[in-house]
PDB file of N, CA and C in Angstrom:
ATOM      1  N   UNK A   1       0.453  -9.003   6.212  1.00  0.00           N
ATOM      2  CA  UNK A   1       0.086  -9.719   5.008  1.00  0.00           C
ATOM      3  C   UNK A   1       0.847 -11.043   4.915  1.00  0.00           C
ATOM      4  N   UNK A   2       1.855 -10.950   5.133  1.00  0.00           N
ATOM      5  CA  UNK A   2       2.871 -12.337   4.827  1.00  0.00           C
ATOM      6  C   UNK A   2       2.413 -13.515   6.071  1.00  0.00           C
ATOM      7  N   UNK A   3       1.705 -13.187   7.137  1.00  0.00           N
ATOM      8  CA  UNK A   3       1.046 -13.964   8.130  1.00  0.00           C
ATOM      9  C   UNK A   3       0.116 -14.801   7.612  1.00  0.00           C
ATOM     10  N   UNK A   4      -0.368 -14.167   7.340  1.00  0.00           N
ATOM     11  CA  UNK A   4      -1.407 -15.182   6.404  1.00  0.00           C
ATOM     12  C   UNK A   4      -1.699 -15.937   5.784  1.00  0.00           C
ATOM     13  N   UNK A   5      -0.527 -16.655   4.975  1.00  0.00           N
ATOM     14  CA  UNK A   5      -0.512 -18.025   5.003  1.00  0.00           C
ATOM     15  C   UNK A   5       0.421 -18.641   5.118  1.00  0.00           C
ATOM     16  N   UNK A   6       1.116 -18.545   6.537  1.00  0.00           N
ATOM     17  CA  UNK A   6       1.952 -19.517   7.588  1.00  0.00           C
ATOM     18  C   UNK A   6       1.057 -20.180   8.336  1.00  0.00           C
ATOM     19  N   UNK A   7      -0.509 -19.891   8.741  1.00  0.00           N
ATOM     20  CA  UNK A   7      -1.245 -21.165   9.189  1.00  0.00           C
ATOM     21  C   UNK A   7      -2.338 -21.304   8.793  1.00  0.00           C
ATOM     22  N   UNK A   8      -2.991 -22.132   9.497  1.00  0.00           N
ATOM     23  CA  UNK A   8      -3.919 -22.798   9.225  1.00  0.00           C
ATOM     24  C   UNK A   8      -5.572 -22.626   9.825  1.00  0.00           C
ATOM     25  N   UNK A   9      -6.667 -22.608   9.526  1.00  0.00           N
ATOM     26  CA  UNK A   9      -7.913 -22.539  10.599  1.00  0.00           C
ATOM     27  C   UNK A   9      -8.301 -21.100  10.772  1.00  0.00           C
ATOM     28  N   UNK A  10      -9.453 -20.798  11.012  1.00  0.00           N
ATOM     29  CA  UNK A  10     -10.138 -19.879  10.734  1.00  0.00           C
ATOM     30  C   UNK A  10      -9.498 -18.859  11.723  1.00  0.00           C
ATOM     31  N   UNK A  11      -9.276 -19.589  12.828  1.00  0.00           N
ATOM     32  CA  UNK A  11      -8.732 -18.474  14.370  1.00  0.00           C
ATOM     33  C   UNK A  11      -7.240 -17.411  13.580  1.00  0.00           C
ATOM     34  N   UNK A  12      -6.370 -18.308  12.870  1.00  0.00           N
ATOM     35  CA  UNK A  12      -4.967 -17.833  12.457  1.00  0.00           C
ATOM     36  C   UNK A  12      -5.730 -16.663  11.399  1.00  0.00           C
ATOM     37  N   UNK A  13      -6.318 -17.525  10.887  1.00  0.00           N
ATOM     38  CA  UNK A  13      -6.541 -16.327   9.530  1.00  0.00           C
ATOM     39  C   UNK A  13      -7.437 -14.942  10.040  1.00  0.00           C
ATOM     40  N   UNK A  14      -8.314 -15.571  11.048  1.00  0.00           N
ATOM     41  CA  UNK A  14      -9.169 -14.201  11.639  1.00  0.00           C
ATOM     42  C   UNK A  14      -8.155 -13.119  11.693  1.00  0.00           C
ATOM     43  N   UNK A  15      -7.136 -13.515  12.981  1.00  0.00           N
ATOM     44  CA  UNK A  15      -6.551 -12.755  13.640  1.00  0.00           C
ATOM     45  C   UNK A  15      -4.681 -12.355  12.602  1.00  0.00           C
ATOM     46  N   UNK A  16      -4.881 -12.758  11.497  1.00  0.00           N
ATOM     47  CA  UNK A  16      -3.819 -12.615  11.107  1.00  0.00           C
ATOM     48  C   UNK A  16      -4.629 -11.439  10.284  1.00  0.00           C
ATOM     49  N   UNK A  17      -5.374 -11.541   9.666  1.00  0.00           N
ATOM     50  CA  UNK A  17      -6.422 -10.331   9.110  1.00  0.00           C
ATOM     51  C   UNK A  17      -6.862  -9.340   9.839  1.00  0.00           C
ATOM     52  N   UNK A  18      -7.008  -9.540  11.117  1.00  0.00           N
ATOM     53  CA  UNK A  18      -7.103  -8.250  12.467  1.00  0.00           C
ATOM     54  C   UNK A  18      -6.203  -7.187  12.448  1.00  0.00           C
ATOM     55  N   UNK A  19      -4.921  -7.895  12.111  1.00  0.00           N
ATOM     56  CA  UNK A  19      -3.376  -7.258  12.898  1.00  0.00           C
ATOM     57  C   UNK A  19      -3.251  -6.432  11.426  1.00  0.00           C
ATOM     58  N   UNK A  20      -3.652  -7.357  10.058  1.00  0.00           N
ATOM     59  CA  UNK A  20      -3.427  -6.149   9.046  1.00  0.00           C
ATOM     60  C   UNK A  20      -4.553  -4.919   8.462  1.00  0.00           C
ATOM     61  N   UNK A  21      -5.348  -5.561   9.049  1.00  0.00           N
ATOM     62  CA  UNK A  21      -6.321  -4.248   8.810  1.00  0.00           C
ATOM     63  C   UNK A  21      -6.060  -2.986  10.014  1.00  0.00           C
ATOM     64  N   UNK A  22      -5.295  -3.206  11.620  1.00  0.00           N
ATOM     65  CA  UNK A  22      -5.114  -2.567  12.038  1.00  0.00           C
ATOM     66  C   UNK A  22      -3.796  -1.778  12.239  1.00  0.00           C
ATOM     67  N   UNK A  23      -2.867  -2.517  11.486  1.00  0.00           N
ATOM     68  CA  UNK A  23      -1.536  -2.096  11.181  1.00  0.00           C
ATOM     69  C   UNK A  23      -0.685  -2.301  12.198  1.00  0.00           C
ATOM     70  N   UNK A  24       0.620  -1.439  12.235  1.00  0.00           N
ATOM     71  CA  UNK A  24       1.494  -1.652  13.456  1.00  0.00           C
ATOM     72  C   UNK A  24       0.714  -0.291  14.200  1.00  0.00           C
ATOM     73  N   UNK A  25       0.406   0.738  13.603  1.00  0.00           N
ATOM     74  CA  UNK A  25       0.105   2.068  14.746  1.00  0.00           C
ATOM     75  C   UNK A  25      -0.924   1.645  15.345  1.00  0.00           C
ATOM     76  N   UNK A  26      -1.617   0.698  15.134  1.00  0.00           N
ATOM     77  CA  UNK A  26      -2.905   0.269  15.711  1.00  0.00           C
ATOM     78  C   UNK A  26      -4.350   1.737  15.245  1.00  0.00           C
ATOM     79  N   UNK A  27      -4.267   1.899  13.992  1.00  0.00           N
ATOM     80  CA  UNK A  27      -4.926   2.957  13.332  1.00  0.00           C
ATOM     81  C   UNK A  27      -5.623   2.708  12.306  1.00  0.00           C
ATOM     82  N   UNK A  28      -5.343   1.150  11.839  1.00  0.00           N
ATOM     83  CA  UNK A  28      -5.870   1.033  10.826  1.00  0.00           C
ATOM     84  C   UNK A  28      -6.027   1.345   8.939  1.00  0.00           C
ATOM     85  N   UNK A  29      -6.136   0.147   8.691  1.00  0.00           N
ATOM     86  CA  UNK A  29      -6.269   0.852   7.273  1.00  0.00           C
ATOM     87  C   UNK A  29      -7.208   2.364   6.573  1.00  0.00           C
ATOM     88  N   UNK A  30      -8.007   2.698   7.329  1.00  0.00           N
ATOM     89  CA  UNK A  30      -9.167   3.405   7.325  1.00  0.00           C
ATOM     90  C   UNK A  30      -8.165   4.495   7.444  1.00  0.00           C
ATOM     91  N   UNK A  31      -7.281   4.524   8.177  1.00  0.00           N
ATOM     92  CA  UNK A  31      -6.141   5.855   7.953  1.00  0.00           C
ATOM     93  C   UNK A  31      -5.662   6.471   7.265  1.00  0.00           C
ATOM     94  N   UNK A  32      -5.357   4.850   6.019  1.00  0.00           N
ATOM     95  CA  UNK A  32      -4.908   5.188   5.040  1.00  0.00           C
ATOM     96  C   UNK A  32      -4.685   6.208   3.879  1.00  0.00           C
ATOM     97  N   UNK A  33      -5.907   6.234   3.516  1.00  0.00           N
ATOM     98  CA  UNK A  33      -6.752   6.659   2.340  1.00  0.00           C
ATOM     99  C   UNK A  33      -6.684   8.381   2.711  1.00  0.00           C
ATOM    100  N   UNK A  34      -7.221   8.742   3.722  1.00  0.00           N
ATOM    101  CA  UNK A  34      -7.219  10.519   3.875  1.00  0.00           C
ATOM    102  C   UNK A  34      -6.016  10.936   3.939  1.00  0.00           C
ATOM    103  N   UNK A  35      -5.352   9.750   4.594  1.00  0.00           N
ATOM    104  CA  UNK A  35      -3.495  10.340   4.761  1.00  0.00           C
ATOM    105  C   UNK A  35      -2.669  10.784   3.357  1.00  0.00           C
ATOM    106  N   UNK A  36      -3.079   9.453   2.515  1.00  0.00           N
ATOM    107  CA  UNK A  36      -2.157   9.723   1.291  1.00  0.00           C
ATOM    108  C   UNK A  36      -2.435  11.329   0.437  1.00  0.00           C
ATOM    109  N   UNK A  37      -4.018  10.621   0.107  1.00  0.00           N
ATOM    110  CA  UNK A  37      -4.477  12.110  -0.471  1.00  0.00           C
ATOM    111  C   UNK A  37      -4.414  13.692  -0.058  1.00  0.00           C
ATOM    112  N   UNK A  38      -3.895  13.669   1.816  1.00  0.00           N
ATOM    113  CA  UNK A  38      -3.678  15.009   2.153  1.00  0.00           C
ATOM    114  C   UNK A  38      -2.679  15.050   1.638  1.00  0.00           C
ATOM    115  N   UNK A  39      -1.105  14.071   1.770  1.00  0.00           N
ATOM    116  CA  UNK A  39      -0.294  14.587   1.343  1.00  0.00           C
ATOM    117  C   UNK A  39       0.242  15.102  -0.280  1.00  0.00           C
ATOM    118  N   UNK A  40      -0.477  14.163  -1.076  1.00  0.00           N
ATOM    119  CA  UNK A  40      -0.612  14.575  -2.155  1.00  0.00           C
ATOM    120  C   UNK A  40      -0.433  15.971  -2.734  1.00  0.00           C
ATOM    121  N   UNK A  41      -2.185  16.844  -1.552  1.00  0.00           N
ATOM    122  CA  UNK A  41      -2.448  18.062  -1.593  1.00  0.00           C
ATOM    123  C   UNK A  41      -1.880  18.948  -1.167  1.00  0.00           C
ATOM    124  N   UNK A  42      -0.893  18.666   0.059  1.00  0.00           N
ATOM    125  CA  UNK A  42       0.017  19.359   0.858  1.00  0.00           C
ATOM    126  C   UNK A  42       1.373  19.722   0.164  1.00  0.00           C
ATOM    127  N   UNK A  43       1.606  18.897  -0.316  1.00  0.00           N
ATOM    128  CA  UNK A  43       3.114  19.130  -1.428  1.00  0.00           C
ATOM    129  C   UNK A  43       2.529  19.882  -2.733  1.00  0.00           C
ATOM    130  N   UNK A  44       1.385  20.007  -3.591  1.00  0.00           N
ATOM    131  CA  UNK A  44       1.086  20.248  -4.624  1.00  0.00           C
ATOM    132  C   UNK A  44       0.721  21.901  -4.501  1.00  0.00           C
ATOM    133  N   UNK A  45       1.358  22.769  -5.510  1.00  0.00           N
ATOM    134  CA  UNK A  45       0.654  23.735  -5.767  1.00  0.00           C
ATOM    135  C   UNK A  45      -0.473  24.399  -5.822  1.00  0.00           C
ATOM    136  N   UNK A  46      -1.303  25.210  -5.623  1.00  0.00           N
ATOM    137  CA  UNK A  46      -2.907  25.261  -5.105  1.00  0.00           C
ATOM    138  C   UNK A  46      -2.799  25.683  -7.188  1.00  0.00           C
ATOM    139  N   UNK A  47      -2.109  25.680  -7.895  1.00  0.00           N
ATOM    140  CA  UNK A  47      -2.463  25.957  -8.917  1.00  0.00           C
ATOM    141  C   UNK A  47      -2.561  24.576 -10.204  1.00  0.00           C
ATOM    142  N   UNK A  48      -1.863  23.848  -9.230  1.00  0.00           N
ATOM    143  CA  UNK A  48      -2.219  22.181  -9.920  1.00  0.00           C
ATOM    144  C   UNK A  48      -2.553  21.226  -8.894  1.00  0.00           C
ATOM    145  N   UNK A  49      -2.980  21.917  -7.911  1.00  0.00           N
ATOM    146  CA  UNK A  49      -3.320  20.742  -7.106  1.00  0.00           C
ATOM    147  C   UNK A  49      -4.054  19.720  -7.601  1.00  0.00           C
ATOM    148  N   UNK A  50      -5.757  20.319  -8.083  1.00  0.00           N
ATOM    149  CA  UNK A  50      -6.516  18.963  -8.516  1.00  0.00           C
ATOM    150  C   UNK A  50      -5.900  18.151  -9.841  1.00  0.00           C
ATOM    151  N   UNK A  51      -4.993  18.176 -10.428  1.00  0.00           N
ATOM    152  CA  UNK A  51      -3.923  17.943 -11.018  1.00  0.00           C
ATOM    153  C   UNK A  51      -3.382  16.991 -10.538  1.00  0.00           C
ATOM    154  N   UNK A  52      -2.624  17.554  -9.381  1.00  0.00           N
ATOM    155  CA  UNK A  52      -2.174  16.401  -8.648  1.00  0.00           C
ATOM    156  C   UNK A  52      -2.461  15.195  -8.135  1.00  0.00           C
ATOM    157  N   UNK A  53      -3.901  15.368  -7.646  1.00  0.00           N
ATOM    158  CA  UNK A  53      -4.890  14.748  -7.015  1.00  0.00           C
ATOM    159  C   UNK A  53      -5.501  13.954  -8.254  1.00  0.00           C
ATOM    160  N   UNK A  54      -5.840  14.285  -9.110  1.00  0.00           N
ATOM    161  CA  UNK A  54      -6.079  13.581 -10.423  1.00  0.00           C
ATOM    162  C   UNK A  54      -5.067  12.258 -10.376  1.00  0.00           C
ATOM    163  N   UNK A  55      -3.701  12.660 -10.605  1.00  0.00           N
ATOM    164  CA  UNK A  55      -3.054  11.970 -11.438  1.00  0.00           C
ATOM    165  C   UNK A  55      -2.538  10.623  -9.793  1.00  0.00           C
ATOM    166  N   UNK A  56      -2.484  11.404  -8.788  1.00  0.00           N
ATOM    167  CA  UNK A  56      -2.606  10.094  -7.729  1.00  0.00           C
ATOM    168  C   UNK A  56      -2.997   9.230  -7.875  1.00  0.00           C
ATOM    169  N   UNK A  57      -4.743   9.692  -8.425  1.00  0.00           N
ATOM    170  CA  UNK A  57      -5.677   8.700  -8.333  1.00  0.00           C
ATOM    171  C   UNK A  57      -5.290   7.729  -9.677  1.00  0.00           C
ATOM    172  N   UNK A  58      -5.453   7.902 -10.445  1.00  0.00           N
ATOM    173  CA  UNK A  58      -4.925   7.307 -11.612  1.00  0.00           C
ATOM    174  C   UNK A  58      -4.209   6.344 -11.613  1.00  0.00           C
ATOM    175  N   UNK A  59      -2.876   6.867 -10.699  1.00  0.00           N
ATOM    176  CA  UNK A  59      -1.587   5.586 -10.351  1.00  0.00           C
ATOM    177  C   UNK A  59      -2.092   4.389  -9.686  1.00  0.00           C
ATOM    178  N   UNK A  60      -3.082   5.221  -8.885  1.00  0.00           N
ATOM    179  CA  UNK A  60      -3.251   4.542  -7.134  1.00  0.00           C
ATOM    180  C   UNK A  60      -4.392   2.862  -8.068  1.00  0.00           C
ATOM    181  N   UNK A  61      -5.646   3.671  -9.153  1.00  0.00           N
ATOM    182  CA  UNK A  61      -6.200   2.760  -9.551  1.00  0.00           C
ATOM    183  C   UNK A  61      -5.853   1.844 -10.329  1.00  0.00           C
ATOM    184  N   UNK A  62      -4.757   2.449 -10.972  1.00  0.00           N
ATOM    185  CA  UNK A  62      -3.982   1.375 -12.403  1.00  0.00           C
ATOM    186  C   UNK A  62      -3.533   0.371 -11.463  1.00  0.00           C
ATOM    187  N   UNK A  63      -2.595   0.805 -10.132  1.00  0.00           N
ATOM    188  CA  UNK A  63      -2.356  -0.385  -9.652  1.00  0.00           C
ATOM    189  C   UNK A  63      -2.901  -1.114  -8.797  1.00  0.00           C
ATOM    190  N   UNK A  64      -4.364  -0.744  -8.177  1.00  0.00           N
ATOM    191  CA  UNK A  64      -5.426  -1.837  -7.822  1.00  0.00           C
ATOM    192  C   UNK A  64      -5.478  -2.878  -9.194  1.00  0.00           C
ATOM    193  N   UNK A  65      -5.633  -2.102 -10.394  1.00  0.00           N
ATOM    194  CA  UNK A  65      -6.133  -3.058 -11.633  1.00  0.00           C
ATOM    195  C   UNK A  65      -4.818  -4.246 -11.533  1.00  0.00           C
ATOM    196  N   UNK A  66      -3.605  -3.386 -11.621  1.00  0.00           N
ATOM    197  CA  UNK A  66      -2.524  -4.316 -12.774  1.00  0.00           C
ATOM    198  C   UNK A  66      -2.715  -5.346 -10.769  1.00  0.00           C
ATOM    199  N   UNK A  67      -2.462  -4.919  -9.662  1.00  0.00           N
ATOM    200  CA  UNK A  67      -2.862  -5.969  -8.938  1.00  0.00           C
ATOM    201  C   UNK A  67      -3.468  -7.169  -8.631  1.00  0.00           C
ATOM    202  N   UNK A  68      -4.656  -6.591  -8.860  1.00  0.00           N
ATOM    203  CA  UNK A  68      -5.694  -7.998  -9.103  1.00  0.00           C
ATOM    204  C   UNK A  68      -5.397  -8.906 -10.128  1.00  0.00           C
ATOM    205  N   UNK A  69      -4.639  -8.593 -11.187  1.00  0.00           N
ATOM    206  CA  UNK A  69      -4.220  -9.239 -12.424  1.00  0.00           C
ATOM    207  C   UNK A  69      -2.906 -10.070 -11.888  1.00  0.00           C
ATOM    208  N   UNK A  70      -2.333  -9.569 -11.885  1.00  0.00           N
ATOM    209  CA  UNK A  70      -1.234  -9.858 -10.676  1.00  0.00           C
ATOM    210  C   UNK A  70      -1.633 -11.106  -9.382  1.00  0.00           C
ATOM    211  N   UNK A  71      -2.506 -10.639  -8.729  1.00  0.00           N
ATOM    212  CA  UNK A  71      -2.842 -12.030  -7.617  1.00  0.00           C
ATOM    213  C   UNK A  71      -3.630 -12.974  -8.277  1.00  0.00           C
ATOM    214  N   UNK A  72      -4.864 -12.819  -9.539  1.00  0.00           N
ATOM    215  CA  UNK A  72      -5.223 -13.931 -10.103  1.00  0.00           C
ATOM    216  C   UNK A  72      -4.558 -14.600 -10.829  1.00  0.00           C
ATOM    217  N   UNK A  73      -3.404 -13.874 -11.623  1.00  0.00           N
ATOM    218  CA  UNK A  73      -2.247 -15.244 -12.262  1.00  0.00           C
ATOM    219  C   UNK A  73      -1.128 -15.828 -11.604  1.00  0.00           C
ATOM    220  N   UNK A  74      -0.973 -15.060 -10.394  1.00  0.00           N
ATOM    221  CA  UNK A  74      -0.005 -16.059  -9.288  1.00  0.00           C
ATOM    222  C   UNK A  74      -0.953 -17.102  -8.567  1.00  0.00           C
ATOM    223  N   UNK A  75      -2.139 -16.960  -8.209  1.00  0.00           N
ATOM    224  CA  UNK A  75      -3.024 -17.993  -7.607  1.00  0.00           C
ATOM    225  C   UNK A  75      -3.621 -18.868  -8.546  1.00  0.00           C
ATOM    226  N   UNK A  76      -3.916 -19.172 -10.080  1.00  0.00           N
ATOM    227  CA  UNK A  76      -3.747 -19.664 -11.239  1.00  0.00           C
ATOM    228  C   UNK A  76      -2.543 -20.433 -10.954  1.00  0.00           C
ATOM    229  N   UNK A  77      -1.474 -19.416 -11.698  1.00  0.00           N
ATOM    230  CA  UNK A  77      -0.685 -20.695 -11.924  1.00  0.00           C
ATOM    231  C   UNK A  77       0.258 -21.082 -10.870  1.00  0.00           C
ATOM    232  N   UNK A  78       0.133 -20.619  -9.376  1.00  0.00           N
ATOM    233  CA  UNK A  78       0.613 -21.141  -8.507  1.00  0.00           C
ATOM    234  C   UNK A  78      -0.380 -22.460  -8.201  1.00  0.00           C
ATOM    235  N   UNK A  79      -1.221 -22.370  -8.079  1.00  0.00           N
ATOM    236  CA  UNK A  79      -2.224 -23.989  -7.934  1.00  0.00           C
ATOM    237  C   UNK A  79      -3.102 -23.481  -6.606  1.00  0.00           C
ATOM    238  N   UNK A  80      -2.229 -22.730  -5.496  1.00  0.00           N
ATOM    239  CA  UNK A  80      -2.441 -22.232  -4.223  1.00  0.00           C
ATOM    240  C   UNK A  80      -3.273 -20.592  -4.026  1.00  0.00           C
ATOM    241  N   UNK A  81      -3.644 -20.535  -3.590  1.00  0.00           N
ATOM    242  CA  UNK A  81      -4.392 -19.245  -2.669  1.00  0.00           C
ATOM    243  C   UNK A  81      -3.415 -18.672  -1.864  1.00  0.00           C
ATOM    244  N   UNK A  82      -2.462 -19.256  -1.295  1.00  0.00           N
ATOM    245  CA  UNK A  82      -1.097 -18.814  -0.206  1.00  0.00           C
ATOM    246  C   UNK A  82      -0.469 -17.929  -1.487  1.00  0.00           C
ATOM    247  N   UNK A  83      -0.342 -18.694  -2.383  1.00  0.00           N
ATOM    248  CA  UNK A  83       0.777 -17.777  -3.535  1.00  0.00           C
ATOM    249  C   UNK A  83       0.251 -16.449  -3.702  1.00  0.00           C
ATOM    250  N   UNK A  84      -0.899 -16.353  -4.038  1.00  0.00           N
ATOM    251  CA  UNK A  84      -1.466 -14.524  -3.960  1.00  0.00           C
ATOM    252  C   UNK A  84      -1.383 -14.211  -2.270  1.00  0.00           C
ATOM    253  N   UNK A  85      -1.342 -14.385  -1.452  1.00  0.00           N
ATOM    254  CA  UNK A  85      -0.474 -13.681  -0.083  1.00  0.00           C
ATOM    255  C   UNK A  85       0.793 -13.099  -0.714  1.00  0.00           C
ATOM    256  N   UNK A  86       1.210 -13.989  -0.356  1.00  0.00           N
ATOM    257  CA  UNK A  86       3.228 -13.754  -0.387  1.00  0.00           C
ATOM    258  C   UNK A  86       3.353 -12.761  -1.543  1.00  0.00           C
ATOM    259  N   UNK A  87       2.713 -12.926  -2.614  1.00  0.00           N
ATOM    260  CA  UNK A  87       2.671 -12.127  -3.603  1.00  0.00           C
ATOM    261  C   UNK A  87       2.064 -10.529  -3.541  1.00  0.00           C
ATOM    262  N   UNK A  88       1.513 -10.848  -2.782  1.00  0.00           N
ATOM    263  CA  UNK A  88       0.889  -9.248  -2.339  1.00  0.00           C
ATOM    264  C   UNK A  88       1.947  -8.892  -1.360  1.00  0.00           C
ATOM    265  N   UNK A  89       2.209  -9.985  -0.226  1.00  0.00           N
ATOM    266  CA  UNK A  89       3.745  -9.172   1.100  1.00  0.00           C
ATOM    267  C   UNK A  89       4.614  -8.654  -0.116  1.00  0.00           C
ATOM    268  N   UNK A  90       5.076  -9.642  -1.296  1.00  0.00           N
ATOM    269  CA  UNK A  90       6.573  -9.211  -1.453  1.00  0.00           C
ATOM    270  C   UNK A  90       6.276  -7.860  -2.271  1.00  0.00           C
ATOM    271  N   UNK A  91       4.791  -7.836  -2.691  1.00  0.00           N
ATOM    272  CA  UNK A  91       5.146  -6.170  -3.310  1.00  0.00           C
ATOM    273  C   UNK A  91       4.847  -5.130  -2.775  1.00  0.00           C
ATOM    274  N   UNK A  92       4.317  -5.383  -1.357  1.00  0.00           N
ATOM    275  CA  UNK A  92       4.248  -4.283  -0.775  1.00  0.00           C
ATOM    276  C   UNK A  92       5.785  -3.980  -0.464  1.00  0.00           C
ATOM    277  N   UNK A  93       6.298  -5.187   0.299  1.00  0.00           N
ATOM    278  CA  UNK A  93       7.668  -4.755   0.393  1.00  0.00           C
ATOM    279  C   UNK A  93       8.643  -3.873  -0.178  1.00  0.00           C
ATOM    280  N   UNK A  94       8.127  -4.510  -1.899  1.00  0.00           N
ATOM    281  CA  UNK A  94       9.587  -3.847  -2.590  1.00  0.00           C
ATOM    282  C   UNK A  94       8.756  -2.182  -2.738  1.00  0.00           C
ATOM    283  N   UNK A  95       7.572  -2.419  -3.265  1.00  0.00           N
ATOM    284  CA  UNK A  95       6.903  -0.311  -3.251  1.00  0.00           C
ATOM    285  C   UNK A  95       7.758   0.631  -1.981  1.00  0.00           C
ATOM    286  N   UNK A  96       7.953  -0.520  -0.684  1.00  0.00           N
ATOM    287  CA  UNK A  96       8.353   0.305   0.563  1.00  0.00           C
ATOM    288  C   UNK A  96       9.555   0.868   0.315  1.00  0.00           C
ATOM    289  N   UNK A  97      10.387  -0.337  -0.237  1.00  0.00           N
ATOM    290  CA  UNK A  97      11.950  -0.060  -0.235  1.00  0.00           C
ATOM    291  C   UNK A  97      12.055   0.692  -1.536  1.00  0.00           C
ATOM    292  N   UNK A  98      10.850   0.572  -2.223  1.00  0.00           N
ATOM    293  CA  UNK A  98      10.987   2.118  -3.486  1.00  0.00           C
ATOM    294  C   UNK A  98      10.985   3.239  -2.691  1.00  0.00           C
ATOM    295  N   UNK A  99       9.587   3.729  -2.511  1.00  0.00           N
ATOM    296  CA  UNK A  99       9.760   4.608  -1.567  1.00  0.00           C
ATOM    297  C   UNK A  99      11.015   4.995  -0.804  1.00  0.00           C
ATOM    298  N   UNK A 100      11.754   4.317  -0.060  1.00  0.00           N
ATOM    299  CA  UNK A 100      12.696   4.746   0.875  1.00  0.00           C
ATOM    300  C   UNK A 100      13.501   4.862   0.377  1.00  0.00           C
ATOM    301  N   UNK A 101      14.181   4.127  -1.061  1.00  0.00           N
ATOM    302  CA  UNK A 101      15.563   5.051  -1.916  1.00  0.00           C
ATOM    303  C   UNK A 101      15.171   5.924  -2.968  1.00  0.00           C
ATOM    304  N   UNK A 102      13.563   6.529  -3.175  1.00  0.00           N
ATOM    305  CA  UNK A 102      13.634   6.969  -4.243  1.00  0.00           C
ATOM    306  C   UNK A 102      12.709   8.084  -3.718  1.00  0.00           C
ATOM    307  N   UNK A 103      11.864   8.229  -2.663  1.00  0.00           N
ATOM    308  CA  UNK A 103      11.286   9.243  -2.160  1.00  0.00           C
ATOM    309  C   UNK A 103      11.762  10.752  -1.405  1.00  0.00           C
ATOM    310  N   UNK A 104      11.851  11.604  -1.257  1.00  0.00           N
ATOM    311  CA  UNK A 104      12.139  12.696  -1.230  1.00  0.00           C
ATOM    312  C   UNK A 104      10.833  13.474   0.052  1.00  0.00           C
ATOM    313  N   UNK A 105      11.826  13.434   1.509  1.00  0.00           N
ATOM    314  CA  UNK A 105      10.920  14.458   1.949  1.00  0.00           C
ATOM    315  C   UNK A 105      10.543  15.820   2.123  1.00  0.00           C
ATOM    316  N   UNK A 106       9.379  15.887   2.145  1.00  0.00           N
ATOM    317  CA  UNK A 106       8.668  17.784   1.772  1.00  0.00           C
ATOM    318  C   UNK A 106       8.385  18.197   2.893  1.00  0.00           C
ATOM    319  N   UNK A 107       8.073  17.779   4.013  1.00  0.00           N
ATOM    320  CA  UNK A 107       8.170  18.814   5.409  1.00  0.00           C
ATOM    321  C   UNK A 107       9.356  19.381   5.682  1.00  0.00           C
ATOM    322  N   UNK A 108       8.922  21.014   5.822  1.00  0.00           N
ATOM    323  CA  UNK A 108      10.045  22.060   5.836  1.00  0.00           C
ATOM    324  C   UNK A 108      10.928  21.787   7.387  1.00  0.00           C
ATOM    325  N   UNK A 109       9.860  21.253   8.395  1.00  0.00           N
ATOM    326  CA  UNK A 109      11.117  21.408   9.546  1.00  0.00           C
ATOM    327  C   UNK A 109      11.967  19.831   9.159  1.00  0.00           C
ATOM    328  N   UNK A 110      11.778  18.835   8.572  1.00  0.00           N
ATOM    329  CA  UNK A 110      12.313  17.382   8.320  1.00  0.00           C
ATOM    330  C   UNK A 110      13.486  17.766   7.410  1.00  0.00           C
ATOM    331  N   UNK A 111      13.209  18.484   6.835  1.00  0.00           N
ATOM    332  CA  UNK A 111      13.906  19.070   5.091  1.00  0.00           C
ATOM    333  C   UNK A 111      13.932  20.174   4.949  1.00  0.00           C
ATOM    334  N   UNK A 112      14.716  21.024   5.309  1.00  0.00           N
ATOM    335  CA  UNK A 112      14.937  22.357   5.623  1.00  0.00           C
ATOM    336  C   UNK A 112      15.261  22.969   4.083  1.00  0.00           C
ATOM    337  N   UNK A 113      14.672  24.024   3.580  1.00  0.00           N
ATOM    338  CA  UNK A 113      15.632  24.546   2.287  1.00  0.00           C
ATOM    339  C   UNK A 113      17.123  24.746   2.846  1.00  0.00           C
ATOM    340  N   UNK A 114      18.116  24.547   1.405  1.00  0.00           N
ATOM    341  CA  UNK A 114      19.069  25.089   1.938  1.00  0.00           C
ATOM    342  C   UNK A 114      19.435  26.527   1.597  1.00  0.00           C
TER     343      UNK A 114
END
């Protein structure tokens, strides 16, 4: 994402849009989407699962919404189209580094009970 507007011309942007739709595993975004929601289901109780699965979705859409709100008033009042990039890298970023001090793993051989 943050590639994308360091240049210029259709070739940079093609291929800077290639590399993020296919990620680093080379798997693609298309991965995405079944991955999250298994795990969702995999950690959740079979007695609240769709519960669980509910309330994913919920998060997952509020923040498509508050997003788009988000990249149209940084590209507004940035003046630029580059400013909604960087603005989308830096929050994926910081969600990551949420995730990694605030996430908790649930695979039993990763995370053993004690």
């Amino acid at each position: 994402m943050a590639l994308l507007p360091l240049g210029d011309g259709s070739a940079w942007w093609s291929t800077s849009a290639a590399m993020a739709g296919l990620g680093w595993a080379g798997l693609g975004m298309a991965m995405l989407y079944p991955i999250l929601s298994a795990a969702v289901a995999d950690i959740a109780h079979p007695g609240w699962r769709a519960s669980a699965i509910g309330i994913y979705r919920f998060w997952r859409d509020l923040g498509y919404g508050l997003g788009a709100l988000g990249l149209g008033a940084v590209a507004a009042l940035g003046g630029q189209l580059e400013h909604a990039f960087w603005f989308a890298a830096i929050s994926m970023l910081l969600s990551g580094a949420l995730l990694q001090l605030w996430g908790e793993e649930t695979h039993p051989r990763l995370n053993p009970a004690s």
